[in-house]
N, C-alpha and C. Protein backbone atom coordinates (compact mmCIF):
# COMPACT_ATOMS: atom_id res chain seq x y z
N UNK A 1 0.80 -1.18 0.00
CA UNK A 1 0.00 0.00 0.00
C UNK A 1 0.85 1.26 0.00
N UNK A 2 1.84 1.46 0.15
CA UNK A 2 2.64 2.57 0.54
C UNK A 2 3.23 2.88 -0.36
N UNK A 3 3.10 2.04 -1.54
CA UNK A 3 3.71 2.38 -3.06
C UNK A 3 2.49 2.73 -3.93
N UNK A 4 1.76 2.77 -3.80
CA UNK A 4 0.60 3.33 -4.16
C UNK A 4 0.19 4.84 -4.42
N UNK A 5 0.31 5.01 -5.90
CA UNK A 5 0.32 6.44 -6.25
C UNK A 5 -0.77 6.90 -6.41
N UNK A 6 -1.84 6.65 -6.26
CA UNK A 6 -3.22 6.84 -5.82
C UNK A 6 -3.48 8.22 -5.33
N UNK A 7 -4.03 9.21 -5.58
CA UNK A 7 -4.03 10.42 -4.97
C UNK A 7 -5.70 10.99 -5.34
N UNK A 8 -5.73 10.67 -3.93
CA UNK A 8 -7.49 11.25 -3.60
C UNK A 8 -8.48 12.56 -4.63
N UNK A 9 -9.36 12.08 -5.35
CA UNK A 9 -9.59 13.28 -6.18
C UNK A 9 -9.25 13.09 -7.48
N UNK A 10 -8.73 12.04 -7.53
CA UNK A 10 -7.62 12.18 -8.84
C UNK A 10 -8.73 11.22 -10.07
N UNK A 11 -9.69 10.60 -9.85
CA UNK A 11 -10.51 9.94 -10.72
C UNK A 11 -11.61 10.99 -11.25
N UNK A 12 -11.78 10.35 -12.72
CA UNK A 12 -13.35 11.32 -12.97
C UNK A 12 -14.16 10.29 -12.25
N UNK A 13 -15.44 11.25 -13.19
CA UNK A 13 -17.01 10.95 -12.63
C UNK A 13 -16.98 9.13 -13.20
N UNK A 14 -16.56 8.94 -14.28
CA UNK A 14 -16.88 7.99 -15.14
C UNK A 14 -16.27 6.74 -14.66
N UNK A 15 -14.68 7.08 -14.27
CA UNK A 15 -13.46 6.19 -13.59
C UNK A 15 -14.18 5.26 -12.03
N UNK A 16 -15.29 6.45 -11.59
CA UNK A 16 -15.71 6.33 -10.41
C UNK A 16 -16.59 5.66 -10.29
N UNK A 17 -17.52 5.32 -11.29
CA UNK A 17 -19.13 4.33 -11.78
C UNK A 17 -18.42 3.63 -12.01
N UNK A 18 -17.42 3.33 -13.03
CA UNK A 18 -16.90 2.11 -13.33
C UNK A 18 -17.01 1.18 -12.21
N UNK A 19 -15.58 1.94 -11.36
CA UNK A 19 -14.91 0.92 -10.11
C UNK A 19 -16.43 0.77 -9.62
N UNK A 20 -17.15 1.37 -9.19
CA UNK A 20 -17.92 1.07 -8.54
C UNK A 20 -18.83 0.10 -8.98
N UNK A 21 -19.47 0.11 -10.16
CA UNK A 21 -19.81 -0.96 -10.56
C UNK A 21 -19.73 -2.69 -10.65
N UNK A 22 -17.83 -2.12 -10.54
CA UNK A 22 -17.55 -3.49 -11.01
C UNK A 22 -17.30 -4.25 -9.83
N UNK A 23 -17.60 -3.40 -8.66
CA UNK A 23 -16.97 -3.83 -6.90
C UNK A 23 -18.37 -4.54 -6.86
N UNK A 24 -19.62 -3.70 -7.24
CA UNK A 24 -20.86 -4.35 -6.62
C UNK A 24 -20.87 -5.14 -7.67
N UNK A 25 -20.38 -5.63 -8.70
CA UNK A 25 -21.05 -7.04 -9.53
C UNK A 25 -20.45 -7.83 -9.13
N UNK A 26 -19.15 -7.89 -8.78
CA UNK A 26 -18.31 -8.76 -8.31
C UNK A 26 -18.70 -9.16 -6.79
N UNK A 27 -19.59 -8.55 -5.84
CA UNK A 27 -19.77 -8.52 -4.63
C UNK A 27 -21.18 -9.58 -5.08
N UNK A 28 -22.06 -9.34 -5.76
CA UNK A 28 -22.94 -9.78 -5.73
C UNK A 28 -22.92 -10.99 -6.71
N UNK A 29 -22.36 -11.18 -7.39
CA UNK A 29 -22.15 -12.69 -7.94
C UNK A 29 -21.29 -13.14 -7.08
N UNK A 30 -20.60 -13.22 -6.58
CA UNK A 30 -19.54 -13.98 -6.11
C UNK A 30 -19.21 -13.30 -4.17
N UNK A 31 -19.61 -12.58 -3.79
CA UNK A 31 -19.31 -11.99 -2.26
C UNK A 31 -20.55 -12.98 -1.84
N UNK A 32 -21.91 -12.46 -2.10
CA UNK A 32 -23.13 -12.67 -1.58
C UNK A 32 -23.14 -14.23 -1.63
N UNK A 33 -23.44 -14.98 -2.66
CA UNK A 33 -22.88 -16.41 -2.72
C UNK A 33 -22.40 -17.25 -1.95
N UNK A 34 -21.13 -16.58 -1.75
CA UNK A 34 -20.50 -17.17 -0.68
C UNK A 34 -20.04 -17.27 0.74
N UNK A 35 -20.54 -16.23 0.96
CA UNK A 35 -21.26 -15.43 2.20
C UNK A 35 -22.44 -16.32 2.78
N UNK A 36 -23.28 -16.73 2.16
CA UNK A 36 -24.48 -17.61 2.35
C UNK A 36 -23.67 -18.81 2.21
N UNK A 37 -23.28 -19.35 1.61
CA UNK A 37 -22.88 -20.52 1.26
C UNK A 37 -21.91 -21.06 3.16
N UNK A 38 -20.87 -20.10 3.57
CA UNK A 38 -20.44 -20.13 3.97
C UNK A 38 -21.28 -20.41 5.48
N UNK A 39 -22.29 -19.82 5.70
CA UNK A 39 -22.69 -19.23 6.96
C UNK A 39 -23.62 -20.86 6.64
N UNK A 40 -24.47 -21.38 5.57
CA UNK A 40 -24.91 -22.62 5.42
C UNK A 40 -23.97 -23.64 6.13
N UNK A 41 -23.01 -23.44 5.50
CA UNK A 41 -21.93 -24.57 6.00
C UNK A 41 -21.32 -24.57 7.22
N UNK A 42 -21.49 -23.44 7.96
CA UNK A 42 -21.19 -23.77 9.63
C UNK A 42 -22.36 -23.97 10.04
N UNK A 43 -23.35 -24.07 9.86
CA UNK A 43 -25.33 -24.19 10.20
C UNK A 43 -24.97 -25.50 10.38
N UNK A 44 -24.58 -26.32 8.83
CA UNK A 44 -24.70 -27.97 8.80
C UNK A 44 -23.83 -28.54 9.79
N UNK A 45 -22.52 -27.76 10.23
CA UNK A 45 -21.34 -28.39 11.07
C UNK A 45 -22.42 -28.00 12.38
N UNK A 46 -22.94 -27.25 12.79
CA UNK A 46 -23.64 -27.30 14.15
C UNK A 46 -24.64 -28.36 14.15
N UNK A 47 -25.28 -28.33 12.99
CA UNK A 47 -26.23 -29.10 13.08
C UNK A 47 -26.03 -30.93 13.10
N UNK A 48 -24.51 -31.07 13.55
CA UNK A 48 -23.78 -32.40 13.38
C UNK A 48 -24.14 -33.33 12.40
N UNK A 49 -24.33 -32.67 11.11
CA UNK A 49 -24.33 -33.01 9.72
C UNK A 49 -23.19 -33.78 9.27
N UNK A 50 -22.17 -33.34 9.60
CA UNK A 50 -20.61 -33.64 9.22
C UNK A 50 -20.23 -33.01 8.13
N UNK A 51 -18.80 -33.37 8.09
CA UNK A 51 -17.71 -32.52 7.24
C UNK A 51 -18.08 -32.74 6.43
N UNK A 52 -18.61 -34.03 5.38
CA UNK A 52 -18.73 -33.98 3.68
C UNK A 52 -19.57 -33.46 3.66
N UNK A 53 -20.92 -33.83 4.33
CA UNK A 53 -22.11 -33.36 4.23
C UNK A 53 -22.13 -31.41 4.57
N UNK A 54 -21.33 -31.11 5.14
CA UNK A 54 -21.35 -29.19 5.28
C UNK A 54 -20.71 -28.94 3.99
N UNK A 55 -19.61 -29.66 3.62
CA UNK A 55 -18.99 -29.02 2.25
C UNK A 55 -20.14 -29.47 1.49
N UNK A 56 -20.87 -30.51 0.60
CA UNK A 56 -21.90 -31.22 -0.24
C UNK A 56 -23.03 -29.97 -0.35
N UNK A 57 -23.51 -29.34 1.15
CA UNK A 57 -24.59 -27.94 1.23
C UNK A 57 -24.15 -26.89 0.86
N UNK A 58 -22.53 -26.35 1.30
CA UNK A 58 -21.81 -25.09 0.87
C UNK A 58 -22.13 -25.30 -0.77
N UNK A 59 -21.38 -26.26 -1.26
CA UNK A 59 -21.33 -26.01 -2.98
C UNK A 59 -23.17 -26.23 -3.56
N UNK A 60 -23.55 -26.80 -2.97
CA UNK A 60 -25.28 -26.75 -3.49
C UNK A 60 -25.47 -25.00 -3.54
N UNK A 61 -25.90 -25.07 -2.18
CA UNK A 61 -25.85 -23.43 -1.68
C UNK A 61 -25.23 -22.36 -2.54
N UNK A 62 -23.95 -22.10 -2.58
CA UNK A 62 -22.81 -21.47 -3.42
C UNK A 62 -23.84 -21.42 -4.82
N UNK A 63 -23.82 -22.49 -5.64
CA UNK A 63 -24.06 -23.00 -6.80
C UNK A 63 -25.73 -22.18 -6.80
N UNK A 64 -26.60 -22.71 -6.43
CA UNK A 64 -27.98 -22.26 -6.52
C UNK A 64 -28.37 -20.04 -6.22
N UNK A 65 -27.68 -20.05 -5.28
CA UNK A 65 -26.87 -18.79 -5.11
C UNK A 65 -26.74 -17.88 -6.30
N UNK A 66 -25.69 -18.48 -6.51
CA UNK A 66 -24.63 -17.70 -7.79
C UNK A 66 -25.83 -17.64 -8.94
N UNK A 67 -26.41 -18.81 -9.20
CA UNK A 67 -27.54 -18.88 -10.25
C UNK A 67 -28.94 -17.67 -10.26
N UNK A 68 -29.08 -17.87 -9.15
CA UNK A 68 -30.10 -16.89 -8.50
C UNK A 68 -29.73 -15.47 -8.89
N UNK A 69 -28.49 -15.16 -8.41
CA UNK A 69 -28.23 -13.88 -8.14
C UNK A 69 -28.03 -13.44 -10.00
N UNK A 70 -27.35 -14.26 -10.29
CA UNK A 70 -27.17 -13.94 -11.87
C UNK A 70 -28.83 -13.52 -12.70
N UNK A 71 -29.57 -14.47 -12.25
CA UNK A 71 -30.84 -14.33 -13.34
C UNK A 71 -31.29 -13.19 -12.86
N UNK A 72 -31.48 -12.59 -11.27
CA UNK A 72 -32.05 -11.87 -10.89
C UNK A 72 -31.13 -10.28 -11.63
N UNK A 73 -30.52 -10.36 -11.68
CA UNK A 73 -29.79 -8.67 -11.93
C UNK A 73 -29.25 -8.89 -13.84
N UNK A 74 -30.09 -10.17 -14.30
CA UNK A 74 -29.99 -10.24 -15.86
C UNK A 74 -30.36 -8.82 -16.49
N UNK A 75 -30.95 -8.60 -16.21
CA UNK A 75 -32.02 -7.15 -16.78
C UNK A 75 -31.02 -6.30 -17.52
């Protein structure tokens, strides 16, 4: 970080939708996903499901997720 020539102010309007854009598509295909997926998969480990069976729900989860979130923001 300290090599970082980055200087506050220094983006346009346009530079600034971009990044921003591309933080929330990337957050929401892939943050949100796995975020759920994740919080599923310590649910199943409490729920003394076991280890294959919490990973087997994470990637269902993850997977159905990611699908979801994609069709929904198709528009």
């Amino acid at each position: 970080m300290a090599d970082d020539d980055y200087v506050p102010g220094s983006m346009d309007i346009s530079d600034q939708k971009s990044t921003y854009e591309n933080v929330m598509k990337f957050s929401g295909y892939w943050g949100m996903p796995f975020s759920i997926a994740l919080g599923t998969f310590f649910t199943a480990l409490l729920a003394d499901s076991g280890l294959l069976a919490g990973f087997f729900i994470f990637f269902l989860v993850f997977i159905l997720t990611h699908i979801f979130v994609k069709m929904f923001f198709a528009h």
